[in-house]
PDB file of N, CA and C in Angstrom:
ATOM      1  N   UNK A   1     155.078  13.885 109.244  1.00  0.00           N
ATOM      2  CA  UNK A   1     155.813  13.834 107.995  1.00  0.00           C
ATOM      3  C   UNK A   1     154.857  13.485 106.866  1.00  0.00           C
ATOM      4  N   UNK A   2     155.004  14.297 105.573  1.00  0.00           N
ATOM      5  CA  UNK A   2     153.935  13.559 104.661  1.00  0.00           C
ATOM      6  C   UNK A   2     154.285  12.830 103.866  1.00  0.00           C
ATOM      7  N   UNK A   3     153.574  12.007 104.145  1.00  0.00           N
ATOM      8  CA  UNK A   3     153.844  10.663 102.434  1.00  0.00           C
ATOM      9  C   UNK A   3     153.920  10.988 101.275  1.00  0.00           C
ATOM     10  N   UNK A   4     155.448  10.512 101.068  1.00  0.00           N
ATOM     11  CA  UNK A   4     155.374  11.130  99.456  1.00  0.00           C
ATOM     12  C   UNK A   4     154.184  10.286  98.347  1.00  0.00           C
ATOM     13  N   UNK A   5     153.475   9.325  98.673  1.00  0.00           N
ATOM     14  CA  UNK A   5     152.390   9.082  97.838  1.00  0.00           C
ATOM     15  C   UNK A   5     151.215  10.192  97.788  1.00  0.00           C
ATOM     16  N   UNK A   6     151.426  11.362  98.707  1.00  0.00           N
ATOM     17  CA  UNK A   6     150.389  12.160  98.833  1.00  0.00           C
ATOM     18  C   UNK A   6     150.384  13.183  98.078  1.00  0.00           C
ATOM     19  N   UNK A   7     149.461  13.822  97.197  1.00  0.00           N
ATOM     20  CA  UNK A   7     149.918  14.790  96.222  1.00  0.00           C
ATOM     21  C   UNK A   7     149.357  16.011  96.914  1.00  0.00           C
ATOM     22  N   UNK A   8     149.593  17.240  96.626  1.00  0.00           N
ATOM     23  CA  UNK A   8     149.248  18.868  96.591  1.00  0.00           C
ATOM     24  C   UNK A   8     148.816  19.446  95.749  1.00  0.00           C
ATOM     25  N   UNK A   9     147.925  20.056  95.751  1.00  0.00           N
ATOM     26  CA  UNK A   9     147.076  20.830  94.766  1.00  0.00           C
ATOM     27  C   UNK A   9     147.204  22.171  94.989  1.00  0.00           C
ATOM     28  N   UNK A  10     147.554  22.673  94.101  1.00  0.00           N
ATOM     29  CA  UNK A  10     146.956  24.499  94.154  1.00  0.00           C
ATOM     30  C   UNK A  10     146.013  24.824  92.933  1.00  0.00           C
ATOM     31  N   UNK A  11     145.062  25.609  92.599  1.00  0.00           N
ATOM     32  CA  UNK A  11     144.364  25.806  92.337  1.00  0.00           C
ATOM     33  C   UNK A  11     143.770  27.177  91.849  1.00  0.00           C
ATOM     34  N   UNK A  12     142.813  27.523  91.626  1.00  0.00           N
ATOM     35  CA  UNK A  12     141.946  28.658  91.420  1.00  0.00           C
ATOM     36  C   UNK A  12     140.821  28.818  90.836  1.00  0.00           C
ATOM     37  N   UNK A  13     139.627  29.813  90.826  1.00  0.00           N
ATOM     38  CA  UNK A  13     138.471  29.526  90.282  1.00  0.00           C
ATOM     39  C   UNK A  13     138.369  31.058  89.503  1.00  0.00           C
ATOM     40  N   UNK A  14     137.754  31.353  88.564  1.00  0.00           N
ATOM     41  CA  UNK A  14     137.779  32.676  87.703  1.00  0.00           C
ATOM     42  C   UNK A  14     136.463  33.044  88.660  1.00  0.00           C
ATOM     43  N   UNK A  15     136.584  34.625  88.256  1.00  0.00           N
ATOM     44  CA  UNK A  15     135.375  35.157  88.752  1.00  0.00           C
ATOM     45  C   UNK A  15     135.392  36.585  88.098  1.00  0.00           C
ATOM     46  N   UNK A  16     134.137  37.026  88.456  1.00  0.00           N
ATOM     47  CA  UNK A  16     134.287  38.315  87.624  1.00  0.00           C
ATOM     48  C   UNK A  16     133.231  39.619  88.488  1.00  0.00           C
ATOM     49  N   UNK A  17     133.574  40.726  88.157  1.00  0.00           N
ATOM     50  CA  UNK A  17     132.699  41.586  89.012  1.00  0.00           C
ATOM     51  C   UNK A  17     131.996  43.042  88.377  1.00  0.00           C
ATOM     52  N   UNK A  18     130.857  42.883  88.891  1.00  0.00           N
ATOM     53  CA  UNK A  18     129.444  43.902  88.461  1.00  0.00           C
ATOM     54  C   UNK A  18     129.417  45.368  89.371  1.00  0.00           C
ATOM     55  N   UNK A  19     129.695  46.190  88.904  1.00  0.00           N
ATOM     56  CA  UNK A  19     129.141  47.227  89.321  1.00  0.00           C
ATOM     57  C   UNK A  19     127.878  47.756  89.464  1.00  0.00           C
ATOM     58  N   UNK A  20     127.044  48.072  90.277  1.00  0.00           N
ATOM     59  CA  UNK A  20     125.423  48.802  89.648  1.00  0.00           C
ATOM     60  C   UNK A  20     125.532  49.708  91.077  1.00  0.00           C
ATOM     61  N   UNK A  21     125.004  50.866  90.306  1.00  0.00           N
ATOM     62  CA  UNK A  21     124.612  52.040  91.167  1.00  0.00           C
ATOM     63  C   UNK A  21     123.223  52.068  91.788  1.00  0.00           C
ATOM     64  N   UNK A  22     122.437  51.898  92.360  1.00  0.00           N
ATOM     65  CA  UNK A  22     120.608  51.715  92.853  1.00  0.00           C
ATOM     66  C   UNK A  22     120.300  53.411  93.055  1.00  0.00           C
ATOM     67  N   UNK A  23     119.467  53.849  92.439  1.00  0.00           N
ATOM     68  CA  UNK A  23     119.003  54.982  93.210  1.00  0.00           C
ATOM     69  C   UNK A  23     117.311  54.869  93.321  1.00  0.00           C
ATOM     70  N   UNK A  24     116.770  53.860  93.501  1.00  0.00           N
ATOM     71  CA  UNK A  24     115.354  53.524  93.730  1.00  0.00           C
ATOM     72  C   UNK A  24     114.712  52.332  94.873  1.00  0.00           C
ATOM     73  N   UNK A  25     114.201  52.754  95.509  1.00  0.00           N
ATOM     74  CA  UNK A  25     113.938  51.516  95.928  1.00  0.00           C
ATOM     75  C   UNK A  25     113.110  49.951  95.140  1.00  0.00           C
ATOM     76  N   UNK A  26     113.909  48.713  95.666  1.00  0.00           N
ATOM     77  CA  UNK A  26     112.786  47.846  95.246  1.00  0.00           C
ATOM     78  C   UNK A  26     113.846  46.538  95.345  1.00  0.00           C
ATOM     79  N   UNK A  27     113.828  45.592  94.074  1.00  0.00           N
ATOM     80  CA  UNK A  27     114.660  44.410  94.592  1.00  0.00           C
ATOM     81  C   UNK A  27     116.215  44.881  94.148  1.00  0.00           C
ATOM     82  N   UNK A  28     116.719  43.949  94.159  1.00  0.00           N
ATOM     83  CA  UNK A  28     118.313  44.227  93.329  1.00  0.00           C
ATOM     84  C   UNK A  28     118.742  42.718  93.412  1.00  0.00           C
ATOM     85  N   UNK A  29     119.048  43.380  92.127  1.00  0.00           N
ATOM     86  CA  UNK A  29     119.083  42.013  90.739  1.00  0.00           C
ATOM     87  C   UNK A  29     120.429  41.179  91.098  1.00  0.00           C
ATOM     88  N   UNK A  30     120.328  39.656  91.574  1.00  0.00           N
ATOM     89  CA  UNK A  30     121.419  39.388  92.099  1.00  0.00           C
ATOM     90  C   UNK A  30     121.806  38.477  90.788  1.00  0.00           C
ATOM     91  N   UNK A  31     123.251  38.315  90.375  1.00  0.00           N
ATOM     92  CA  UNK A  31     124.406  38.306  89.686  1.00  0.00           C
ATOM     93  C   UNK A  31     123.874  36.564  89.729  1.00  0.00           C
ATOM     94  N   UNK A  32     124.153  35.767  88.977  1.00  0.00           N
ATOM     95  CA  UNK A  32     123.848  34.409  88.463  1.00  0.00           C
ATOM     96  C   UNK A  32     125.209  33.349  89.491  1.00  0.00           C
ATOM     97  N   UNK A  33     125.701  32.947  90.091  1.00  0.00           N
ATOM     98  CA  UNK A  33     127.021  31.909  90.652  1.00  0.00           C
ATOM     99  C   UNK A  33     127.480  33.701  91.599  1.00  0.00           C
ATOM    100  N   UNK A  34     126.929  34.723  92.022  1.00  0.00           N
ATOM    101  CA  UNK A  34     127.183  35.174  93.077  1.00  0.00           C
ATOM    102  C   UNK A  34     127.582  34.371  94.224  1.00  0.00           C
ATOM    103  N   UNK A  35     128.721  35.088  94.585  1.00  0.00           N
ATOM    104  CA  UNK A  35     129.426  34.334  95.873  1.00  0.00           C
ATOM    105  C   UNK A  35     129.385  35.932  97.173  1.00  0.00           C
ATOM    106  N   UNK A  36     129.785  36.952  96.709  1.00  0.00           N
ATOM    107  CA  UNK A  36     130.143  37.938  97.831  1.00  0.00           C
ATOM    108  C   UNK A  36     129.673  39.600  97.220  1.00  0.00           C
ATOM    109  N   UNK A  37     128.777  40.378  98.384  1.00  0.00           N
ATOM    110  CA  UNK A  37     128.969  41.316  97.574  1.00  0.00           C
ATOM    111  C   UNK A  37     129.326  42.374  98.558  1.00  0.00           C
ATOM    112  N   UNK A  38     129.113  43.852  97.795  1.00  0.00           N
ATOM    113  CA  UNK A  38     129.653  44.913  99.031  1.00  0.00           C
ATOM    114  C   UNK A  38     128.326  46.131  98.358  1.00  0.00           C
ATOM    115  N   UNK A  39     128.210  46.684  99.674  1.00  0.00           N
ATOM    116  CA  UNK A  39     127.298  47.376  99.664  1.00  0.00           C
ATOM    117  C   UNK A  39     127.410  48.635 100.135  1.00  0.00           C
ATOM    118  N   UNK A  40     127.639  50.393  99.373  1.00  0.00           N
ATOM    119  CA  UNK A  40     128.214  51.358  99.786  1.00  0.00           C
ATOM    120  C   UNK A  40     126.942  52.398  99.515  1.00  0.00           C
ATOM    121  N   UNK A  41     126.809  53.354 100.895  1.00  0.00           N
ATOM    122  CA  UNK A  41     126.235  54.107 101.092  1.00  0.00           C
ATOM    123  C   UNK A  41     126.861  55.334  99.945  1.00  0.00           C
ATOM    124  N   UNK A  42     126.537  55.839  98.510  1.00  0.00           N
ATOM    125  CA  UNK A  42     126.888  56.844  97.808  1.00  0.00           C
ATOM    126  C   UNK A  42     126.184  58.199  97.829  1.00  0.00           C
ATOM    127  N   UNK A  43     124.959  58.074  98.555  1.00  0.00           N
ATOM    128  CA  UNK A  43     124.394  59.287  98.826  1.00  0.00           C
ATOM    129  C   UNK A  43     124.105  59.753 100.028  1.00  0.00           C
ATOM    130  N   UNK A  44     123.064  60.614  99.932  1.00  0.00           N
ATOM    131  CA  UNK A  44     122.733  61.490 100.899  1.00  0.00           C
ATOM    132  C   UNK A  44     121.561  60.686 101.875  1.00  0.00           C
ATOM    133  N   UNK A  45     121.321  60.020 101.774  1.00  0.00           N
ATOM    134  CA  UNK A  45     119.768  59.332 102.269  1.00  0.00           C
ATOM    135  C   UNK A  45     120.034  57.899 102.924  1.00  0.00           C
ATOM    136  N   UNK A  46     119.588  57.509 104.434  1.00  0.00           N
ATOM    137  CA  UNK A  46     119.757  56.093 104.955  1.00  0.00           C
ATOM    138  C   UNK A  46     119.625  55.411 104.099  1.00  0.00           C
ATOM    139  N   UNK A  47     119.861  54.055 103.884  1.00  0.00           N
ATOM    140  CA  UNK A  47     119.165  52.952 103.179  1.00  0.00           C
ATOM    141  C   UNK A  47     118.983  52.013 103.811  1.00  0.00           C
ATOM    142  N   UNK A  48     118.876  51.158 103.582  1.00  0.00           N
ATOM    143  CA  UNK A  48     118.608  49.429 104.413  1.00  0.00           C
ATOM    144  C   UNK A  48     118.449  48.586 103.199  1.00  0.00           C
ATOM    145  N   UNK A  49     119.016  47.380 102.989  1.00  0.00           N
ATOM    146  CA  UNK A  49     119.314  46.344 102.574  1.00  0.00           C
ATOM    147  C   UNK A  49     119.055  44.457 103.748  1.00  0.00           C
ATOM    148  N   UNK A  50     117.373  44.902 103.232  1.00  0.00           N
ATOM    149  CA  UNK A  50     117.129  43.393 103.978  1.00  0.00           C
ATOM    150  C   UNK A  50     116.871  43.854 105.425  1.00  0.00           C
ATOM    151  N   UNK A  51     116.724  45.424 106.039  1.00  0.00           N
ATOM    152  CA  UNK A  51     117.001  45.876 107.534  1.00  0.00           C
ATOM    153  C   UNK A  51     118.317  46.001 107.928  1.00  0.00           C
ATOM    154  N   UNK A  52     119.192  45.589 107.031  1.00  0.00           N
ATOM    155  CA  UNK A  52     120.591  45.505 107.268  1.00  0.00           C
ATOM    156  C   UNK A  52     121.007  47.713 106.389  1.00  0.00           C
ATOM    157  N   UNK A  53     121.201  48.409 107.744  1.00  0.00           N
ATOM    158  CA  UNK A  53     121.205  49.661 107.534  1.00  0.00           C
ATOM    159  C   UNK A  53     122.385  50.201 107.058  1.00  0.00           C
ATOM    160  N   UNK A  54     122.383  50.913 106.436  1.00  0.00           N
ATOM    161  CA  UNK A  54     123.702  51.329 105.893  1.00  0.00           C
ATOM    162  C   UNK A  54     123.895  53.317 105.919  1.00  0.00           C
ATOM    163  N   UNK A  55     124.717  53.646 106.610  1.00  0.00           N
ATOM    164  CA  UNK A  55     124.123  55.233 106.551  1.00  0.00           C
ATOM    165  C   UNK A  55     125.413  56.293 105.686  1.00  0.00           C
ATOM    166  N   UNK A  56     124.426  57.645 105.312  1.00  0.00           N
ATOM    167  CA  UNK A  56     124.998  58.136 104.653  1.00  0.00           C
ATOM    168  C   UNK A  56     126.306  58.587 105.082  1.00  0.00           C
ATOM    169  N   UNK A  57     126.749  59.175 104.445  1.00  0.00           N
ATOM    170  CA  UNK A  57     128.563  59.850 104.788  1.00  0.00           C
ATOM    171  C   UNK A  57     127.767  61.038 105.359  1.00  0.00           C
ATOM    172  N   UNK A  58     128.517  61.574 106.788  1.00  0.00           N
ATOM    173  CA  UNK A  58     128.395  63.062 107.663  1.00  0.00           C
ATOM    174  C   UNK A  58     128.554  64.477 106.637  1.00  0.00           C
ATOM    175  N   UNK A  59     129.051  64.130 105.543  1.00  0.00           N
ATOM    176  CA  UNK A  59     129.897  64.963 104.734  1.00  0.00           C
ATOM    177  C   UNK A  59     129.973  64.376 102.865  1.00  0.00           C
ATOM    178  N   UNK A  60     128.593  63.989 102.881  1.00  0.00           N
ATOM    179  CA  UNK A  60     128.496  63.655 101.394  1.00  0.00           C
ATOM    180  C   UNK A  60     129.050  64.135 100.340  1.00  0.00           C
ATOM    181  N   UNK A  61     129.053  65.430 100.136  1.00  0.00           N
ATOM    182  CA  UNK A  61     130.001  65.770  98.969  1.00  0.00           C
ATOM    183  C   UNK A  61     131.662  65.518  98.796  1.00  0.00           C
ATOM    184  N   UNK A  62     131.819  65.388  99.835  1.00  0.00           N
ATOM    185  CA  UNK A  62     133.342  64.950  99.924  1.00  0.00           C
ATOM    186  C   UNK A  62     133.913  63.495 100.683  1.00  0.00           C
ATOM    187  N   UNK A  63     132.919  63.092 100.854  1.00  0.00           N
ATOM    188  CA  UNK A  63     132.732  61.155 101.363  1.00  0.00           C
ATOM    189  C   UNK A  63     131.903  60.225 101.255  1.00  0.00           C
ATOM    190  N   UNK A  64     132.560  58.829 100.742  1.00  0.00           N
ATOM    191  CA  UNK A  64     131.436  58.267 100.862  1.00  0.00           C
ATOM    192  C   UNK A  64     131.024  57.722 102.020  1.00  0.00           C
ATOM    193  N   UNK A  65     129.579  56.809 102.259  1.00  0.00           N
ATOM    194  CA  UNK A  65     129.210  56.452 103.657  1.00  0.00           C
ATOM    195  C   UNK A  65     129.800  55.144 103.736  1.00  0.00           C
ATOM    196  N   UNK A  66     129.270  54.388 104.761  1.00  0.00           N
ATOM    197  CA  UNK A  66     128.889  53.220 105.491  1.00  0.00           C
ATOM    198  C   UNK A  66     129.161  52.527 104.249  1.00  0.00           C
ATOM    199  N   UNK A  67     129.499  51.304 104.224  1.00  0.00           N
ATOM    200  CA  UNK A  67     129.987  50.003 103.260  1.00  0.00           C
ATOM    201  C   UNK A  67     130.011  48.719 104.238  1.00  0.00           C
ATOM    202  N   UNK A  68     128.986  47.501 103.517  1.00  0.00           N
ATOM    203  CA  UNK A  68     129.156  46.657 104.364  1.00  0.00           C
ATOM    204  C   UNK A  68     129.703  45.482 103.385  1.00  0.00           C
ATOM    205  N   UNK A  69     129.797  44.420 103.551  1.00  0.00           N
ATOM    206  CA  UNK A  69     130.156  43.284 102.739  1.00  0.00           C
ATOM    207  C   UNK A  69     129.768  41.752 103.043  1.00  0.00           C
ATOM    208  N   UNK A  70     129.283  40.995 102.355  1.00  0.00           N
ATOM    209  CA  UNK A  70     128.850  39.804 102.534  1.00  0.00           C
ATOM    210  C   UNK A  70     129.175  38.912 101.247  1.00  0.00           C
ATOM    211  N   UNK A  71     129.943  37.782 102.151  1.00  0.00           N
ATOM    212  CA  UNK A  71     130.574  36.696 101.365  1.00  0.00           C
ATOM    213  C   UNK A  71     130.739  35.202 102.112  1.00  0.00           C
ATOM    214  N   UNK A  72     130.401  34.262 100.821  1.00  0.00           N
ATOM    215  CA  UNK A  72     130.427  33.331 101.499  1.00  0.00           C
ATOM    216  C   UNK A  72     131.669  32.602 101.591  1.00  0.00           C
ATOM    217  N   UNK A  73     131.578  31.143 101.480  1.00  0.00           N
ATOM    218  CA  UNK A  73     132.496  30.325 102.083  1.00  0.00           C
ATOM    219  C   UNK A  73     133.038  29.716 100.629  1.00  0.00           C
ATOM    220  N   UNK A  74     134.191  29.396 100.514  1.00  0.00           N
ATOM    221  CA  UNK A  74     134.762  28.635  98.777  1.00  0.00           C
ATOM    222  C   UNK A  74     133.529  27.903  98.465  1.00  0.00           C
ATOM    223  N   UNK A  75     132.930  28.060  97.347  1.00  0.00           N
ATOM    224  CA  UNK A  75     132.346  27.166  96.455  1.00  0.00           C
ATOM    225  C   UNK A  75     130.663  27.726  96.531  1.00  0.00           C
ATOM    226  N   UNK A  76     130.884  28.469  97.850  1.00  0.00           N
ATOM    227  CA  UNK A  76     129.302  29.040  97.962  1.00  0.00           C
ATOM    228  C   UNK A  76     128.976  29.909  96.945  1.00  0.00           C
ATOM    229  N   UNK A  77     127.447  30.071  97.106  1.00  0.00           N
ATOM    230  CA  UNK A  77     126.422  30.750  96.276  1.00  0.00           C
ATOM    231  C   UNK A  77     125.494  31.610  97.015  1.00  0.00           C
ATOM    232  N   UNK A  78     124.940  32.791  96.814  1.00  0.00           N
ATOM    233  CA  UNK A  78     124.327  33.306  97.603  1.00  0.00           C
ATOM    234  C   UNK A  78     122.543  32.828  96.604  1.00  0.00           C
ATOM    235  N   UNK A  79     121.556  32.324  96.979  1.00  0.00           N
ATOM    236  CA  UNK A  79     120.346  31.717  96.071  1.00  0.00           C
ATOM    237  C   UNK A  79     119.659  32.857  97.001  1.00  0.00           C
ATOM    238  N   UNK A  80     119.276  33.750  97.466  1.00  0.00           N
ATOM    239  CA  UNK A  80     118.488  34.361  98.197  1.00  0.00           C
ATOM    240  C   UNK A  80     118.055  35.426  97.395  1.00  0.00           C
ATOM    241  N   UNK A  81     117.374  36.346  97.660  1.00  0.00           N
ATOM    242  CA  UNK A  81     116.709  37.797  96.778  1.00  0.00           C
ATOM    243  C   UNK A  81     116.933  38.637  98.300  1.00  0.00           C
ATOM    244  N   UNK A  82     116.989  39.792  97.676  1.00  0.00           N
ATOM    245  CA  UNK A  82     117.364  41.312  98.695  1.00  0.00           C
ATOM    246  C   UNK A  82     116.271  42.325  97.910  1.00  0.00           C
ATOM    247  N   UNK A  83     115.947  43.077  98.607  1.00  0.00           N
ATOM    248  CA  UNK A  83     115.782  44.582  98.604  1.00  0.00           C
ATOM    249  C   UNK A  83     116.224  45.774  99.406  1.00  0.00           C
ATOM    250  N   UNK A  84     116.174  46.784  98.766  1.00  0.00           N
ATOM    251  CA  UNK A  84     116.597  48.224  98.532  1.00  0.00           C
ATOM    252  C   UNK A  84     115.534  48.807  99.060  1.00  0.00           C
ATOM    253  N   UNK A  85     115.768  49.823 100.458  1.00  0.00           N
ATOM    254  CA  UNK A  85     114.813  50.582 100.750  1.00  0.00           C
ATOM    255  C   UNK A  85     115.773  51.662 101.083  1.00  0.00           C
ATOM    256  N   UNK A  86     115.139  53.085 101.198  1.00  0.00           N
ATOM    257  CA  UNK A  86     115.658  54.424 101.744  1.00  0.00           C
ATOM    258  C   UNK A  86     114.448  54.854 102.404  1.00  0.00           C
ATOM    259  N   UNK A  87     115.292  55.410 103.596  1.00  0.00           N
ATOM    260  CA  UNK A  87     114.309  55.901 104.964  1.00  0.00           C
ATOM    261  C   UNK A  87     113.997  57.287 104.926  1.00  0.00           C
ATOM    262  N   UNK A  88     113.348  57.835 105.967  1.00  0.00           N
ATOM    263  CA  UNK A  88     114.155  59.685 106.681  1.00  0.00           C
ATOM    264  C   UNK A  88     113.620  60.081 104.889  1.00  0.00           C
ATOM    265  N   UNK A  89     114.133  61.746 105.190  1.00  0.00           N
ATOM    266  CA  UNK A  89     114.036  62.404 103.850  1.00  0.00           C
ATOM    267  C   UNK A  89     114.573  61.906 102.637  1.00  0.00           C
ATOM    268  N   UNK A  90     113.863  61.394 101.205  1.00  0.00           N
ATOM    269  CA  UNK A  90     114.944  60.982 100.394  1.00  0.00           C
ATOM    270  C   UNK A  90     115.456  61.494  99.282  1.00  0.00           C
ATOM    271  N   UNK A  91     116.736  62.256  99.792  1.00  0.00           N
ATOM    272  CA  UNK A  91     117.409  63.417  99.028  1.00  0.00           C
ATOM    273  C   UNK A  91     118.332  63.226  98.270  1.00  0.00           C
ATOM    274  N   UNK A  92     118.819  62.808  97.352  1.00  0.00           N
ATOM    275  CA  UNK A  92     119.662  62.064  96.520  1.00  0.00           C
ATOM    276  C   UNK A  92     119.916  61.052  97.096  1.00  0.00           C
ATOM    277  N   UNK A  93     119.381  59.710  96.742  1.00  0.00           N
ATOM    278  CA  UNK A  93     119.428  58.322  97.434  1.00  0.00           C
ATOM    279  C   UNK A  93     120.299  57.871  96.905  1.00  0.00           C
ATOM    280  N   UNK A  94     121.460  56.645  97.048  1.00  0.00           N
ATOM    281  CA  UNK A  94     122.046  55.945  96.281  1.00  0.00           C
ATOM    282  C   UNK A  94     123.136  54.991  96.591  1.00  0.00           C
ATOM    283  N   UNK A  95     123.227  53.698  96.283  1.00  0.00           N
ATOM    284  CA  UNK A  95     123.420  52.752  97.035  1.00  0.00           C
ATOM    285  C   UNK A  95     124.631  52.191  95.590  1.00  0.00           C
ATOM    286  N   UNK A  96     125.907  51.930  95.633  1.00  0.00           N
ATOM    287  CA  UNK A  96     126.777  51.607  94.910  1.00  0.00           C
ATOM    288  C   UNK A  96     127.037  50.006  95.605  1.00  0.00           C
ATOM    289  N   UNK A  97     126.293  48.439  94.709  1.00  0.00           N
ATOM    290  CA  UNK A  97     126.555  47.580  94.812  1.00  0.00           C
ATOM    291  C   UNK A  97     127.611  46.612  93.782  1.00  0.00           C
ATOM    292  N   UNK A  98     128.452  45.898  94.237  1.00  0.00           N
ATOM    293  CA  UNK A  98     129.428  45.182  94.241  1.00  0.00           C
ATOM    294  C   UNK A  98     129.214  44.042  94.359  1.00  0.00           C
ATOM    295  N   UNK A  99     128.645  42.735  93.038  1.00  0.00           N
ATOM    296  CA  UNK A  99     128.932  41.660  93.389  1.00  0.00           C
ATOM    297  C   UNK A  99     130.203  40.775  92.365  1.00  0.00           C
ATOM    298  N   UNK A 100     130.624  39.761  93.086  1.00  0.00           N
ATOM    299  CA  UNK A 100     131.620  38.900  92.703  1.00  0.00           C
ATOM    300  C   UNK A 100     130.924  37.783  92.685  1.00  0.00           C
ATOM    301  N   UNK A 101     131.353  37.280  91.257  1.00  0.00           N
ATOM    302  CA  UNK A 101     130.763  35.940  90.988  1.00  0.00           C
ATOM    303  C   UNK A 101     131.609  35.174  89.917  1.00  0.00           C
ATOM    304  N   UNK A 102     131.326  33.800  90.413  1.00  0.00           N
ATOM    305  CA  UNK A 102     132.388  32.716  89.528  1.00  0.00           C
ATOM    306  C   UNK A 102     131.372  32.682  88.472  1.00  0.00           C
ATOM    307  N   UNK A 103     132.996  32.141  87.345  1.00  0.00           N
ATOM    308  CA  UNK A 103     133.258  32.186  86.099  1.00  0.00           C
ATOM    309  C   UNK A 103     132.993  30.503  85.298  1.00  0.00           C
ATOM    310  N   UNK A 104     133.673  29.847  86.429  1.00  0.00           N
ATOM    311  CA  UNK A 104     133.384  28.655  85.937  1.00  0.00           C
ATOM    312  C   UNK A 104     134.127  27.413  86.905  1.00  0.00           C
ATOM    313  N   UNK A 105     134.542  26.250  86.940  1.00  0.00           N
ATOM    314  CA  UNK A 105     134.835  25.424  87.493  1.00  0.00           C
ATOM    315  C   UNK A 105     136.485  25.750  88.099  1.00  0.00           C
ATOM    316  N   UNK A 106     136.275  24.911  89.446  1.00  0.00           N
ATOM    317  CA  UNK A 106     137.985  25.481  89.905  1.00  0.00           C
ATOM    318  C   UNK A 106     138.776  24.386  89.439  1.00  0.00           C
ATOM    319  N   UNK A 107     139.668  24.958  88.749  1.00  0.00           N
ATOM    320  CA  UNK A 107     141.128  24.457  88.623  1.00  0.00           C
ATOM    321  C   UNK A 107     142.001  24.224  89.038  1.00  0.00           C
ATOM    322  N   UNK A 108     142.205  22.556  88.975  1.00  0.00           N
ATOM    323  CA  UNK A 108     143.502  22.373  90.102  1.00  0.00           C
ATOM    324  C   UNK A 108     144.536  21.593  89.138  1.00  0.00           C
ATOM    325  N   UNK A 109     145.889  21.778  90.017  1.00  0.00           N
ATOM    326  CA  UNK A 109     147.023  21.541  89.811  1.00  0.00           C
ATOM    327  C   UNK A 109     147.844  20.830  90.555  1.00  0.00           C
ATOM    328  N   UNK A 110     148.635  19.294  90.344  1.00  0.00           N
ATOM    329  CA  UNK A 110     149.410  18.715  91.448  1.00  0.00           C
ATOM    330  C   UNK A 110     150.390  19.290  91.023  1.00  0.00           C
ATOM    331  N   UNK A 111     151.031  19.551  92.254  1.00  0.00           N
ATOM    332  CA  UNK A 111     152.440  20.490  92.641  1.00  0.00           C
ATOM    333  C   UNK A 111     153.195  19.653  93.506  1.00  0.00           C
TER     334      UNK A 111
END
């Protein structure tokens, strides 16, 4: 049973999100209070992210590929650096990244 001296919080934290398309290899520019991002195979050409592989769509003009995603835990930050490589022939390369990142302090509410 809970004590009614005990209060409840609900809450929330703002966040906001970056689109960038990569069609080169090299680093990729990570977002400032990044928490999660997603990573989509848009072209024709393997890529790898960190060795972490991502492959093209069977059927590029009419799909996209492989999409992976990495996110952390409430309140986390990702402080690390990545790079962008493409393998095999590189025939229209291109890597559509997705990060989410807080806005500012979480907000709570007794309820």
């Amino acid at each position: 049973m809970q004590n009614p001296n005990d209060k409840i919080f609900s809450g929330y934290r703002g966040f906001t999100k970056s689109v960038q398309i990569y069609t080169r290899p090299g680093p990729i520019i990570v977002d400032e209070n990044c928490f999660s991002f997603q990573f989509t195979n848009v072209g024709s050409t393997v890529a790898s992210i960190d060795d972490m592989v991502i492959f093209p769509s069977a059927t590029p003009a009419t799909a996209i590929g492989d999409s992976r995603t990495i996110s952390g835990h409430e309140g986390d930050l990702y402080l690390g650096s990545m790079n962008l490589k493409f393998t095999g022939a590189v025939v229209n390369p291109g890597v559509e990244i997705v990060q989410l990142s807080y806005t500012g302090p979480t907000k709570l509410k007794s309820i």
